[in-house]
Every structure is written in structure tokens, then in C-alpha cells.
C-alpha atoms as a PDB file:
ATOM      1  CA  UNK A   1      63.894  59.279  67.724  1.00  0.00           C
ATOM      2  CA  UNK A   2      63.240  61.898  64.961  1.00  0.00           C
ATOM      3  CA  UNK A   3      67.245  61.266  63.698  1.00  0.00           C
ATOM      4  CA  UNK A   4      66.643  57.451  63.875  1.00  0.00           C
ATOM      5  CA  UNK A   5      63.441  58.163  61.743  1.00  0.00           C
ATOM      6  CA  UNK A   6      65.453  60.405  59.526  1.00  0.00           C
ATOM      7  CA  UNK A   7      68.246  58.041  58.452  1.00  0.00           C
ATOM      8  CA  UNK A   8      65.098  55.281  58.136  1.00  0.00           C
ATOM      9  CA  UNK A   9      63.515  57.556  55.426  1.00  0.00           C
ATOM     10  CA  UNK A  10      66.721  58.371  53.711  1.00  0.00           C
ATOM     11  CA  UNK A  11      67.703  54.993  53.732  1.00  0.00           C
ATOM     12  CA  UNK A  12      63.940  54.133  51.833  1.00  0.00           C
ATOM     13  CA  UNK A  13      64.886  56.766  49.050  1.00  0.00           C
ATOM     14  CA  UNK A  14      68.282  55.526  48.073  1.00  0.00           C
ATOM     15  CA  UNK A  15      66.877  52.104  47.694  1.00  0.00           C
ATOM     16  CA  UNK A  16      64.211  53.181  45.556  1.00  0.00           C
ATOM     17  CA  UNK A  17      66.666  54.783  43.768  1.00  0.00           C
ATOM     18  CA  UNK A  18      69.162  52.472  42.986  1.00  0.00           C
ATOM     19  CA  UNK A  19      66.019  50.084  42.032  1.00  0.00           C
ATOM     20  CA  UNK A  20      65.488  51.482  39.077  1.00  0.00           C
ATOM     21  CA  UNK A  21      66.574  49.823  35.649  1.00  0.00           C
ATOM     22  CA  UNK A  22      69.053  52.923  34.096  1.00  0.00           C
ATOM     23  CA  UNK A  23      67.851  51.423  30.570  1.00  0.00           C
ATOM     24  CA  UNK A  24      64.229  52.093  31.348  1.00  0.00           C
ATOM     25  CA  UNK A  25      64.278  55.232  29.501  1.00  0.00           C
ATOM     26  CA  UNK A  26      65.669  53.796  26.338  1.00  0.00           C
ATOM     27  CA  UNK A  27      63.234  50.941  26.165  1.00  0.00           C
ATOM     28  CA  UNK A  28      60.281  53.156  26.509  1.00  0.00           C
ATOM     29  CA  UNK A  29      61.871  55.233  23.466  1.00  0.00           C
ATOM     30  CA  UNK A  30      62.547  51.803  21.320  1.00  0.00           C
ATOM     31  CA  UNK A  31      58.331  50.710  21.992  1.00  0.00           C
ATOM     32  CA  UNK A  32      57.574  54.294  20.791  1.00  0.00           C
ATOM     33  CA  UNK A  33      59.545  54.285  17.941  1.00  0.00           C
ATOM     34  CA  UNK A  34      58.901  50.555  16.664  1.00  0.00           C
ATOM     35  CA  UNK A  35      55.266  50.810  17.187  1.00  0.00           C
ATOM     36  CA  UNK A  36      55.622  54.280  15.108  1.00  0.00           C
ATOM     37  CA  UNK A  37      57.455  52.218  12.715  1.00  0.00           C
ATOM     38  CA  UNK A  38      54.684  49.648  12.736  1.00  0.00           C
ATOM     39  CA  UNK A  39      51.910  51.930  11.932  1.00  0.00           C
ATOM     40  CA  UNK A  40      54.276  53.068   9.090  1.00  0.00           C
ATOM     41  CA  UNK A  41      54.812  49.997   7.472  1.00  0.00           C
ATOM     42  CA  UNK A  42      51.117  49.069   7.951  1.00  0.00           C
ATOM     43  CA  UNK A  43      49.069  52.161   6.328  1.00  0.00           C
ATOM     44  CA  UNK A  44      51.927  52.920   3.574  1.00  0.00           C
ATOM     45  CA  UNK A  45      51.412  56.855   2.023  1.00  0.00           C
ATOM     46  CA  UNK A  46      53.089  55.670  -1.050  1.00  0.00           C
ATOM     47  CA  UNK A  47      50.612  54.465  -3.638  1.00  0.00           C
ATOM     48  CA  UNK A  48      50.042  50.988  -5.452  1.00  0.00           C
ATOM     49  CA  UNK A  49      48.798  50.891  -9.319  1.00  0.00           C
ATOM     50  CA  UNK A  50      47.836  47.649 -10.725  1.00  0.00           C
ATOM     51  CA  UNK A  51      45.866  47.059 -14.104  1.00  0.00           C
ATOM     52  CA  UNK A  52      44.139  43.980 -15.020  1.00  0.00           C
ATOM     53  CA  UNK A  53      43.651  43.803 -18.983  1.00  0.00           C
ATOM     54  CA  UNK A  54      40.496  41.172 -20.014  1.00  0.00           C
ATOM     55  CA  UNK A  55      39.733  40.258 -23.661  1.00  0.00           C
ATOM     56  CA  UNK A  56      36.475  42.244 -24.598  1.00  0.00           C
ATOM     57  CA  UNK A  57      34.707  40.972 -28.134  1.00  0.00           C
ATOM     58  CA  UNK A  58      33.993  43.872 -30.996  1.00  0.00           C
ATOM     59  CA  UNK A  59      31.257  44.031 -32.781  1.00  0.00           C
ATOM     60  CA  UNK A  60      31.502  42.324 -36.190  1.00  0.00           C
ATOM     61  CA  UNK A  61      32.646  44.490 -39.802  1.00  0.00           C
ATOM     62  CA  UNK A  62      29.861  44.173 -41.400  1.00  0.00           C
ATOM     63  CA  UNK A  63      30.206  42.368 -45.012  1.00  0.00           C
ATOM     64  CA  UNK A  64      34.027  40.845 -43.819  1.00  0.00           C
ATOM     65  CA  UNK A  65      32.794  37.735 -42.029  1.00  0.00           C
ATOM     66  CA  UNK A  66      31.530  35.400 -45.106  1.00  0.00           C
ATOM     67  CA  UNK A  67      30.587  31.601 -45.937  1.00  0.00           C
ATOM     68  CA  UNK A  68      29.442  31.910 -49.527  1.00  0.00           C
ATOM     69  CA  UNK A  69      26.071  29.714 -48.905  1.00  0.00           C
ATOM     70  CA  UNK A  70      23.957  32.838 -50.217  1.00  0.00           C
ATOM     71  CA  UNK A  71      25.823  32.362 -53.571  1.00  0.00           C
ATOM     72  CA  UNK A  72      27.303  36.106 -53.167  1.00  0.00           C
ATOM     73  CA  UNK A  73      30.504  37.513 -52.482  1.00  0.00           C
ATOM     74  CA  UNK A  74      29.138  40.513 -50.075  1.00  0.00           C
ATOM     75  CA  UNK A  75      31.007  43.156 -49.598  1.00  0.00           C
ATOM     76  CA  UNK A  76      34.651  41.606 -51.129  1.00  0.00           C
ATOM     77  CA  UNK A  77      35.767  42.809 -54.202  1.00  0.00           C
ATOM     78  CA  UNK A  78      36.516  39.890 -57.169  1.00  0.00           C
ATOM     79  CA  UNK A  79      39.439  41.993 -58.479  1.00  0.00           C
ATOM     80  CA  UNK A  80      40.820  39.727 -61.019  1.00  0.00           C
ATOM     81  CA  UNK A  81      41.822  41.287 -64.634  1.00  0.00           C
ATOM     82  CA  UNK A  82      41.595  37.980 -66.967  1.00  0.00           C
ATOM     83  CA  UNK A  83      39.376  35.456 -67.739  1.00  0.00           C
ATOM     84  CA  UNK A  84      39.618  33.743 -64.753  1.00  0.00           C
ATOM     85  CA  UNK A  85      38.008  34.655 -61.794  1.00  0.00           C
ATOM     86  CA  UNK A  86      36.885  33.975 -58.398  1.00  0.00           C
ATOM     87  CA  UNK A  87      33.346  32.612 -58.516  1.00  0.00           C
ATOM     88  CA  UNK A  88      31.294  30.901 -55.647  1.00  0.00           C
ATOM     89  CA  UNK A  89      30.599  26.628 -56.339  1.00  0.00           C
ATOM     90  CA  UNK A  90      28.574  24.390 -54.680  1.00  0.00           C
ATOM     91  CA  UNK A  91      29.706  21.130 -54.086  1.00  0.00           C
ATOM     92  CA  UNK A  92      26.345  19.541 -55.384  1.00  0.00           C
ATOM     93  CA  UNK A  93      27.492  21.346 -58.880  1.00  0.00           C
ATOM     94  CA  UNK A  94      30.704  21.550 -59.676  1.00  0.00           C
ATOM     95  CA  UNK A  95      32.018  23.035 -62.777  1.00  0.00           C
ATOM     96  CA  UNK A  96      34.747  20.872 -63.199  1.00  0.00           C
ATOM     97  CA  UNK A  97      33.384  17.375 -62.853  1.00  0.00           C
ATOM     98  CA  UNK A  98      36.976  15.846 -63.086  1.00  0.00           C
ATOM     99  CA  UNK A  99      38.509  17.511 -60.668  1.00  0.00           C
ATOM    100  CA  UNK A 100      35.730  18.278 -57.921  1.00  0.00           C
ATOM    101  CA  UNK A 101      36.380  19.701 -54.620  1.00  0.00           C
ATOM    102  CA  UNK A 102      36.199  17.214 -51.652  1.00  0.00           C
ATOM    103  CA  UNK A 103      33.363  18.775 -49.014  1.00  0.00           C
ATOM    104  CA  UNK A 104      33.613  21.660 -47.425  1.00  0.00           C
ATOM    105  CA  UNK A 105      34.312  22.358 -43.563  1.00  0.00           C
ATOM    106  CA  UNK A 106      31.095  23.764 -43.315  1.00  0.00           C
ATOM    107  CA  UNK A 107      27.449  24.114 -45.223  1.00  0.00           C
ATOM    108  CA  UNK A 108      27.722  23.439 -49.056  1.00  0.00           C
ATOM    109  CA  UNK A 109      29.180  26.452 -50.826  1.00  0.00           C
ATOM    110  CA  UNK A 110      32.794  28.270 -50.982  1.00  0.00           C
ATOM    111  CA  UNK A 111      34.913  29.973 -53.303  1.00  0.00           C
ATOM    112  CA  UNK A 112      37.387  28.611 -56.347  1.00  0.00           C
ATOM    113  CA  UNK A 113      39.180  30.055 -58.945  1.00  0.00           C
ATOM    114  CA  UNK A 114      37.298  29.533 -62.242  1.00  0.00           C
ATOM    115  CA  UNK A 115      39.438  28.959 -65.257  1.00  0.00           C
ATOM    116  CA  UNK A 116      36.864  28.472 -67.669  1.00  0.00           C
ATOM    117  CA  UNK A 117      36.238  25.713 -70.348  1.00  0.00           C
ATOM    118  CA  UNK A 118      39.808  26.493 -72.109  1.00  0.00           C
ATOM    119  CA  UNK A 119      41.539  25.720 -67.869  1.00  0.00           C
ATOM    120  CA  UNK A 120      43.584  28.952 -68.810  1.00  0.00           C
ATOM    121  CA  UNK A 121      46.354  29.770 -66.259  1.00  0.00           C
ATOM    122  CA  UNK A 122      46.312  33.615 -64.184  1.00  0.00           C
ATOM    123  CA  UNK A 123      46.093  35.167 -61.243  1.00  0.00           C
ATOM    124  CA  UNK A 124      43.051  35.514 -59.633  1.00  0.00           C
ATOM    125  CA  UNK A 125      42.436  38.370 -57.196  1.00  0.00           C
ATOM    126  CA  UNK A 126      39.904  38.870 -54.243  1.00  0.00           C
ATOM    127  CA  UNK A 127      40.254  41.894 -51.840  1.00  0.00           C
ATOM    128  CA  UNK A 128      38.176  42.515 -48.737  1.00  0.00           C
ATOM    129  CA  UNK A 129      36.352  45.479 -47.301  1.00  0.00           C
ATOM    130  CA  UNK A 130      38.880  48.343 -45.866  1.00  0.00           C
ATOM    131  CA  UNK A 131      38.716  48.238 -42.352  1.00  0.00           C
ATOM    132  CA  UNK A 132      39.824  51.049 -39.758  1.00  0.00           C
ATOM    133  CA  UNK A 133      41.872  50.390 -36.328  1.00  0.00           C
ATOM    134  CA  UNK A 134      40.306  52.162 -33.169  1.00  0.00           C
ATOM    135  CA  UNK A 135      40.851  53.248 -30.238  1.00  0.00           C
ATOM    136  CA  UNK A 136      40.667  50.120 -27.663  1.00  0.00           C
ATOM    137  CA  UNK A 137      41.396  47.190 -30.723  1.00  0.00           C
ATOM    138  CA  UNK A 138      44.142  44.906 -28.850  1.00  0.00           C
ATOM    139  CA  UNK A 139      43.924  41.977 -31.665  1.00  0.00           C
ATOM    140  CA  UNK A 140      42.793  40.930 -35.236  1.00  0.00           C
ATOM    141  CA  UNK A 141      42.974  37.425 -35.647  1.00  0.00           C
ATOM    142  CA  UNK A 142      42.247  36.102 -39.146  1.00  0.00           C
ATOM    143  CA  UNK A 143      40.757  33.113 -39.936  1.00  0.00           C
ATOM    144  CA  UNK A 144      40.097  31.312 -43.030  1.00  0.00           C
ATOM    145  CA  UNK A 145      39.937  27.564 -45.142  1.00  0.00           C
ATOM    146  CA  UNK A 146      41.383  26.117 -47.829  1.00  0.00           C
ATOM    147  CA  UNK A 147      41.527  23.711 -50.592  1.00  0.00           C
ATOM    148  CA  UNK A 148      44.574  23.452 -53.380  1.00  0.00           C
ATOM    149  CA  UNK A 149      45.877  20.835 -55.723  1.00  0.00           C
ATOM    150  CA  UNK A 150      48.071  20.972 -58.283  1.00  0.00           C
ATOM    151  CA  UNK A 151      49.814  18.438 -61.127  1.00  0.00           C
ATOM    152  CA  UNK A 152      53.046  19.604 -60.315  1.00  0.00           C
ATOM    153  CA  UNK A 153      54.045  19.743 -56.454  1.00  0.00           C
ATOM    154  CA  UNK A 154      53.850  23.766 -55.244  1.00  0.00           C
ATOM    155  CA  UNK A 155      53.381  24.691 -58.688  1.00  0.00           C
ATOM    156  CA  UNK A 156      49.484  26.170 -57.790  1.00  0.00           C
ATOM    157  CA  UNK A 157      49.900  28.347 -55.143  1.00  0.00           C
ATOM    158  CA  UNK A 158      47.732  30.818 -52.640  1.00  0.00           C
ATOM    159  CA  UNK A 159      49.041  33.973 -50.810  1.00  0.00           C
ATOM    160  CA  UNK A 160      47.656  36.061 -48.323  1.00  0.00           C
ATOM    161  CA  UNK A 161      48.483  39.849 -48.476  1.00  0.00           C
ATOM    162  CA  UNK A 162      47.685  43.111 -45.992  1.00  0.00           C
ATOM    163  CA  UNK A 163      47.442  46.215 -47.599  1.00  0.00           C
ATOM    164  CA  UNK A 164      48.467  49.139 -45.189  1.00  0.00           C
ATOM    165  CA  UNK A 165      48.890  53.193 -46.654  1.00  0.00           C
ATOM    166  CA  UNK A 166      48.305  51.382 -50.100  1.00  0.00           C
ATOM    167  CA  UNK A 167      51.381  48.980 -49.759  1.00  0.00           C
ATOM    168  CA  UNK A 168      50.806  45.507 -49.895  1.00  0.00           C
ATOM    169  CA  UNK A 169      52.904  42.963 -47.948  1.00  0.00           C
ATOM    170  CA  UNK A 170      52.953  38.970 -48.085  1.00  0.00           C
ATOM    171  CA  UNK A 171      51.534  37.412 -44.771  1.00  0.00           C
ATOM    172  CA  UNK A 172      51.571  33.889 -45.552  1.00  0.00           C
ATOM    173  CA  UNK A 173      51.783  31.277 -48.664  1.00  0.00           C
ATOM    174  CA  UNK A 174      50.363  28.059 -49.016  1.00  0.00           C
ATOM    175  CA  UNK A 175      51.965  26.359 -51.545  1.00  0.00           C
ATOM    176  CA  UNK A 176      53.465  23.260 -49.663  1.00  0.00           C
ATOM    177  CA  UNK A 177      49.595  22.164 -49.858  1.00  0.00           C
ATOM    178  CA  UNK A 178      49.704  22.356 -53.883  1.00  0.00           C
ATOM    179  CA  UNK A 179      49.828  18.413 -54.530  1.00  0.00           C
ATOM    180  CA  UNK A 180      47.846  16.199 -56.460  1.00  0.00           C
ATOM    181  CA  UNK A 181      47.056  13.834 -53.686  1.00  0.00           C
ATOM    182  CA  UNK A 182      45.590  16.881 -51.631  1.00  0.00           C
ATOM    183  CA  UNK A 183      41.753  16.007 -50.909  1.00  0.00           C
ATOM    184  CA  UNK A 184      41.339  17.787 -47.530  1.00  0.00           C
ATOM    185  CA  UNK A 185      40.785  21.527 -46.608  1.00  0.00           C
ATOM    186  CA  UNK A 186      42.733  23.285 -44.290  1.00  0.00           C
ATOM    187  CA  UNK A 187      41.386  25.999 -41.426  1.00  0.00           C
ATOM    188  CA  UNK A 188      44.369  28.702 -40.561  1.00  0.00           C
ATOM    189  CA  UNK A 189      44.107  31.404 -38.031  1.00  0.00           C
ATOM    190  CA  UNK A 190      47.151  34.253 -37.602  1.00  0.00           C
ATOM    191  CA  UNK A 191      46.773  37.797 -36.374  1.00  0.00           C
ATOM    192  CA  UNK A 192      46.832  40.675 -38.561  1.00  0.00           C
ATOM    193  CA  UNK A 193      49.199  43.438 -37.401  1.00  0.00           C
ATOM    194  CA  UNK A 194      49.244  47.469 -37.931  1.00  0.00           C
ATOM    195  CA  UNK A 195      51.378  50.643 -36.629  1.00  0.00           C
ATOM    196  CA  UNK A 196      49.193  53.556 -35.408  1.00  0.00           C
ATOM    197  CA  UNK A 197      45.339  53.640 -34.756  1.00  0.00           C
ATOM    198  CA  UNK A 198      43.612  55.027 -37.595  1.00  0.00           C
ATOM    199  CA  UNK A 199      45.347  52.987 -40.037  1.00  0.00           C
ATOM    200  CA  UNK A 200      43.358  51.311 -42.436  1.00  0.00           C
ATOM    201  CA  UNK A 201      43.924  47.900 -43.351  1.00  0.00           C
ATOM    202  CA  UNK A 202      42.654  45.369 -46.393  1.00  0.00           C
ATOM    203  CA  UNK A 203      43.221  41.064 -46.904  1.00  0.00           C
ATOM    204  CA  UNK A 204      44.165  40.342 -50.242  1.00  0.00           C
ATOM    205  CA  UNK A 205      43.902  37.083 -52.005  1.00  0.00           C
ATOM    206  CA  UNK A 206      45.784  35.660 -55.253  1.00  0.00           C
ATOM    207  CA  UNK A 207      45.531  32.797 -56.067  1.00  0.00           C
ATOM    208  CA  UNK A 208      47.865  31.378 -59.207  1.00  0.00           C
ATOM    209  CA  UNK A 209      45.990  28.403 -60.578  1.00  0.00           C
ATOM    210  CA  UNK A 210      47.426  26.190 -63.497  1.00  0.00           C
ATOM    211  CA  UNK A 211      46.154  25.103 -66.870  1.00  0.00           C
ATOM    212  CA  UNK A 212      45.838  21.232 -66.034  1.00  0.00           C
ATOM    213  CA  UNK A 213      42.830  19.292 -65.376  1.00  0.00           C
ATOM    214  CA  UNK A 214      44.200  18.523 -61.793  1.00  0.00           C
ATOM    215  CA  UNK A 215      45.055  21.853 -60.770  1.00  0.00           C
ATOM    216  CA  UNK A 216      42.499  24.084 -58.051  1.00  0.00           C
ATOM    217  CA  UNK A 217      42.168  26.583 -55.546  1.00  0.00           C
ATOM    218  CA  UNK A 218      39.294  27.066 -53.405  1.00  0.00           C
ATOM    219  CA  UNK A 219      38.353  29.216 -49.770  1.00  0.00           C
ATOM    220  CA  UNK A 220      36.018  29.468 -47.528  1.00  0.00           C
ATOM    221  CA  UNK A 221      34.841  30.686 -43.729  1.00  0.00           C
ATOM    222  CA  UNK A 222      36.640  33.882 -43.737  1.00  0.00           C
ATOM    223  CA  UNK A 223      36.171  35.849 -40.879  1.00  0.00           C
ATOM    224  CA  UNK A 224      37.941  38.241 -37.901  1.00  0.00           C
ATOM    225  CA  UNK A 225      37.913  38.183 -34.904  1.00  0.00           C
ATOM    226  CA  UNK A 226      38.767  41.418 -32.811  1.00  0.00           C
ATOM    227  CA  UNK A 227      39.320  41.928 -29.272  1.00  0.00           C
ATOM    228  CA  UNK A 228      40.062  44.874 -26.992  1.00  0.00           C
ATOM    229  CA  UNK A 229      40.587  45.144 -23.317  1.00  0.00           C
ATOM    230  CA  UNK A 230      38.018  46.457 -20.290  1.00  0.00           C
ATOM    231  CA  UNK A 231      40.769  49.216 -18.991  1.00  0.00           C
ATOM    232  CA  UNK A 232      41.828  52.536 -20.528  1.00  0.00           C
ATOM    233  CA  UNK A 233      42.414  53.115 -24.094  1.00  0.00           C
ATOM    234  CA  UNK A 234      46.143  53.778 -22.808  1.00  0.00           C
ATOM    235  CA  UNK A 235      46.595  50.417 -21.861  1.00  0.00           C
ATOM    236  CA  UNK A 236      44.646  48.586 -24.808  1.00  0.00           C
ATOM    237  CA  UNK A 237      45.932  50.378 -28.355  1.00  0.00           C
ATOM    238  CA  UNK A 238      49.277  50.437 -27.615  1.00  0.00           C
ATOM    239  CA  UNK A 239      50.632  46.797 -28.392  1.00  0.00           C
ATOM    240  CA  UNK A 240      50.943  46.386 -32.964  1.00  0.00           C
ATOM    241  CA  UNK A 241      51.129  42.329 -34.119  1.00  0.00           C
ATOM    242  CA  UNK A 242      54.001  42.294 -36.556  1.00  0.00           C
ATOM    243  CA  UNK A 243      54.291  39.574 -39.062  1.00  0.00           C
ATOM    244  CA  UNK A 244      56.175  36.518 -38.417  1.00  0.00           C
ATOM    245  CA  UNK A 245      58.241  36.415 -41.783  1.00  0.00           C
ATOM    246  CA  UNK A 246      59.684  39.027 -43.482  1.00  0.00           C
ATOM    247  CA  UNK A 247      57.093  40.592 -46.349  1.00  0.00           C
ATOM    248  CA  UNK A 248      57.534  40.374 -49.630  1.00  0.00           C
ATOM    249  CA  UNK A 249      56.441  42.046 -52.819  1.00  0.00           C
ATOM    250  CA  UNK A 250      53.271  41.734 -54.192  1.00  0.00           C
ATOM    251  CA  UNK A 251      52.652  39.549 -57.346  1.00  0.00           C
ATOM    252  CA  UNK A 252      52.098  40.173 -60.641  1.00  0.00           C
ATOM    253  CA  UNK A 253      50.191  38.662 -63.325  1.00  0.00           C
ATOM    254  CA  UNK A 254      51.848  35.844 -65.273  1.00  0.00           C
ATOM    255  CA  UNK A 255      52.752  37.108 -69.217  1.00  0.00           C
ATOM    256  CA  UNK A 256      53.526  33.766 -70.419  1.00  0.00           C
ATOM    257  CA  UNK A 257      51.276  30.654 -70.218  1.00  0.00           C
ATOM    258  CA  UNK A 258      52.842  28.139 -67.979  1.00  0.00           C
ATOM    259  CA  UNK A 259      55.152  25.160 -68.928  1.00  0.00           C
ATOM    260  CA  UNK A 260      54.025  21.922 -69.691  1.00  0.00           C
ATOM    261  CA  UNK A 261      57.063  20.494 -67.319  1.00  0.00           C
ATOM    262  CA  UNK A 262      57.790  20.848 -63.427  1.00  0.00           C
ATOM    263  CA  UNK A 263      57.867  24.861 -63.139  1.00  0.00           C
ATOM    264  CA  UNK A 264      61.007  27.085 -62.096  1.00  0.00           C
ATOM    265  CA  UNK A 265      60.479  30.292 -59.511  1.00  0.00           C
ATOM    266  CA  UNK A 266      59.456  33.417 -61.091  1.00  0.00           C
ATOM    267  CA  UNK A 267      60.636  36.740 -60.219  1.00  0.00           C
ATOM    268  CA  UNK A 268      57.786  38.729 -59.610  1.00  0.00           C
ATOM    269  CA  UNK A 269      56.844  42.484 -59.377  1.00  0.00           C
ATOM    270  CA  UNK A 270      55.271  44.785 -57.373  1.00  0.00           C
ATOM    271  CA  UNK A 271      51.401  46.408 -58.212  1.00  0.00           C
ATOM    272  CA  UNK A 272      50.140  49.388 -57.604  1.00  0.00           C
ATOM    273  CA  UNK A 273      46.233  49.783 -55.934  1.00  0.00           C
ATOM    274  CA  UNK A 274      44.731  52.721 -57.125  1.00  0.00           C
ATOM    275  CA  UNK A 275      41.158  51.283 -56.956  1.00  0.00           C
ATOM    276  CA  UNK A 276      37.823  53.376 -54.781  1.00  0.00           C
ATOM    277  CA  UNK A 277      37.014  51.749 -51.420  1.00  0.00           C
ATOM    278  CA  UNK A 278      35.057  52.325 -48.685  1.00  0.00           C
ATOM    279  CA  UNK A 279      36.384  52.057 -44.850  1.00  0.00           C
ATOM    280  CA  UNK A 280      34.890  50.121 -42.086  1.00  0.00           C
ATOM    281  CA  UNK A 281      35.523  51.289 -38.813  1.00  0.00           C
ATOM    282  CA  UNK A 282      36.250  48.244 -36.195  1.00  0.00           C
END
């Protein structure tokens, strides 16, 4: 009895024994290990950075932004050195009743090159306030109108200069507008562009205006808009606008009145600023 009972219970335990998956081990190893990997992959110890940069308005340089309807030229500088100048009109009274300028974009008032009863040909010259780039500035967009006619086609001519460390550079020219069927103004908007913060920057008008009756420039609405962005100072001050064409010299007053046929180009030649100022932080 006890030897059958024996053999019964040894019997049991090999059973149980050979049972027994021999890979149970290694599967209970692979579940630890993949839900290890798991929690791994789901709280991650190496960090994420992401920056989100949103255009933030500046506050306004105070004297840049101006319309002309108080009949003053604020804080730009007429800058001419002849007898002709920059001076504001009104549309209700124009100086030259033959060759009036069509309405303006907005209000009644803008600027225009006055040549005086004699219509004598130069360069007239209008610089604005000196403005300072600051910390968190992203973007200067300038925006401005204009009017210009001329007797012979792209004879009368505008030009847009920056000044930066007292060197001035051409930004744009408008004289594919200087025809004598022009009766519209135009609007124009382009960003202004600079190298370090702290520069200081000036907009620069000439404007070269001939001696006939049907010959005019005029501009108005000039203003800037600047932007920044809502993250760190790293992230907004480190991206400079360059210009789109490559800059030129700056002009020079003509010496010789101009011809009574079609005009040639000119070779002109750099001036030197040496005038006071006084900076405008943006």
C-alpha cells in the first residue's frame, strides 16, 4: 500500500513537471522589459523646446508718422539748398493752377516740390527724424504716397534713401511713374532693414523736379509701422531686412539747368551728412 502510494505521488510530480511551458521564464522577462520600455517611451527624460513668435505693435516715433493737414512738416527736416523746396499744398489752393495735383488719398493736404514762379529745376531734399533700433524690433515697414509727372517720360524722378552710420543708400526709385498722362497717386509699403540693434536709422527724400509747366512731385501719408515678437529678446532682434536691389550712391545736386530735349542719364555723386539730429528710440 504505502509503495503503491509512493509511485502514485511520484508519478503526480513528474507530470507537473513536464507541464510546464520551458519558455515561461523568458516571456515573463519580455512583459517586464517591454512594459519598462513602455513607460520609457511614454514619460521621455529628454526635453522638448518650442517657441511661438506673435507680431506685437510698438508704440509710434513720435513726429515720423505725418499727413500734412496741420500745414506743418513736424518733426522732418526740409533740407533742400536752392530755391526750390518742399512746401505743404492744399488741393483747394494750388500754386500752380496749370498743372494741379489730382486729390489726394486722404484729407486735403500733402507735400510737393515748389519751384517757384521762374519753375527752376533742383533737387529737393526732405529727411526724417533719426530713429534708434531696440531690443525686441522684428520689422519696420515703410509706408508712403505719391504723385509725379513729368514732360519727358522718367525725366522727373523720386528716390527713397536710408541713412545708416551716416551713409546713405538708395532703397527704391520711382521714376517709371514720371509721365505726363500720370493723374493718380500711388501708396507703397517696403521694409526698412538694419545690422545691429542700436543702429540708428533716417528716410531720405529727393526729389528732382523739372523746369516745365507739366513737370511735379508730390507725397503724402508717411508713416512706420514696427513690430516685435511676445518671446525673448533672443528670439525677436536677431533677424536684419536687407534691401531688395543693390544700393546705390546718393545724388547730387544738378550744376547745369536741364535740356530743353528728352534727357540723357547723369552720373551722379555721393554727399556727405554732417548736419545735428536728434534720435528717437523705437
Amino acid at each position: 500500500m504505502d509503495q503503491h502510494f509512493f509511485l502514485f505521488s511520484v508519478g503526480l510530480l513528474w507530470m507537473l513537471v513536464t507541464n510546464v511551458p520551458v519558455n515561461s521564464e523568458k516571456s515573463s522577462t519580455d512583459m517586464v522589459l517591454n512594459d519598462a520600455k513602455s513607460a520609457t517611451d511614454t514619460f521621455s527624460t529628454t526635453p522638448v523646446y518650442t517657441t511661438t513668435v506673435s507680431p506685437t505693435p510698438f508704440s509710434t516715433i513720435p513726429g515720423f508718422n505725418i499727413d500734412f493737414e496741420d500745414g506743418t512738416i513736424a518733426a522732418w527736416t526740409e533740407a533742400s539748398r536752392r530755391s526750390v523746396k518742399w512746401k505743404v499744398e492744399n488741393k483747394d489752393s494750388p500754386w500752380e493752377l496749370d498743372n494741379a495735383a489730382p486729390a489726394p488719398v486722404n484729407g486735403s493736404s500733402y507735400l510737393r516740390v515748389d519751384r517757384g514762379s521762374s519753375l527752376s529745376f533742383s533737387v529737393a531734399i526732405f529727411r526724417s527724424p533719426v530713429f534708434e533700433v531696440t531690443l525686441g524690433v522684428r520689422r519696420i515697414d515703410f509706408t508712403f504716397s505719391f504723385w509725379i509727372r513729368s514732360k519727358w517720360p522718367q525725366f522727373t524722378n523720386l528716390e527713397i534713401y536710408i541713412v545708416t552710420d551716416g551713409k546713405e543708400e538708395l532703397l527704391r526709385t520711382w521714376y517709371e511713374y514720371a509721365d505726363i498722362n500720370n493723374r493718380n497717386w500711388q501708396t507703397r509699403t517696403f521694409p526698412l532693414y538694419w545690422t545691429t540693434i542700436g543702429q540708428e536709422l533716417q528716410v531720405v527724400f529727393y526729389a528732382y523736379c523739372g523746369s516745365n509747366v507739366e513737370d511735379a512731385v508730390a507725397i503724402d501719408n508717411i508713416s512706420l509701422t514696427i513690430t516685435g515678437g511676445s518671446t525673448s529678446a533672443a528670439v525677436t532682434a536677431t533677424t536684419p531686412f536687407l534691401p531688395t536691389e543693390p544700393p546705390t550712391e546718393p545724388p547730387t545736386e544738378p550744376t547745369t539747368e536741364p535740356p530743353t530735349e528728352p534727357p540723357t542719364t547723369e552720373t551722379t555723386t555721393p554727399e556727405t551728412t554732417t548736419e545735428s539730429k536728434t534720435t528717437i528710440r523705437v
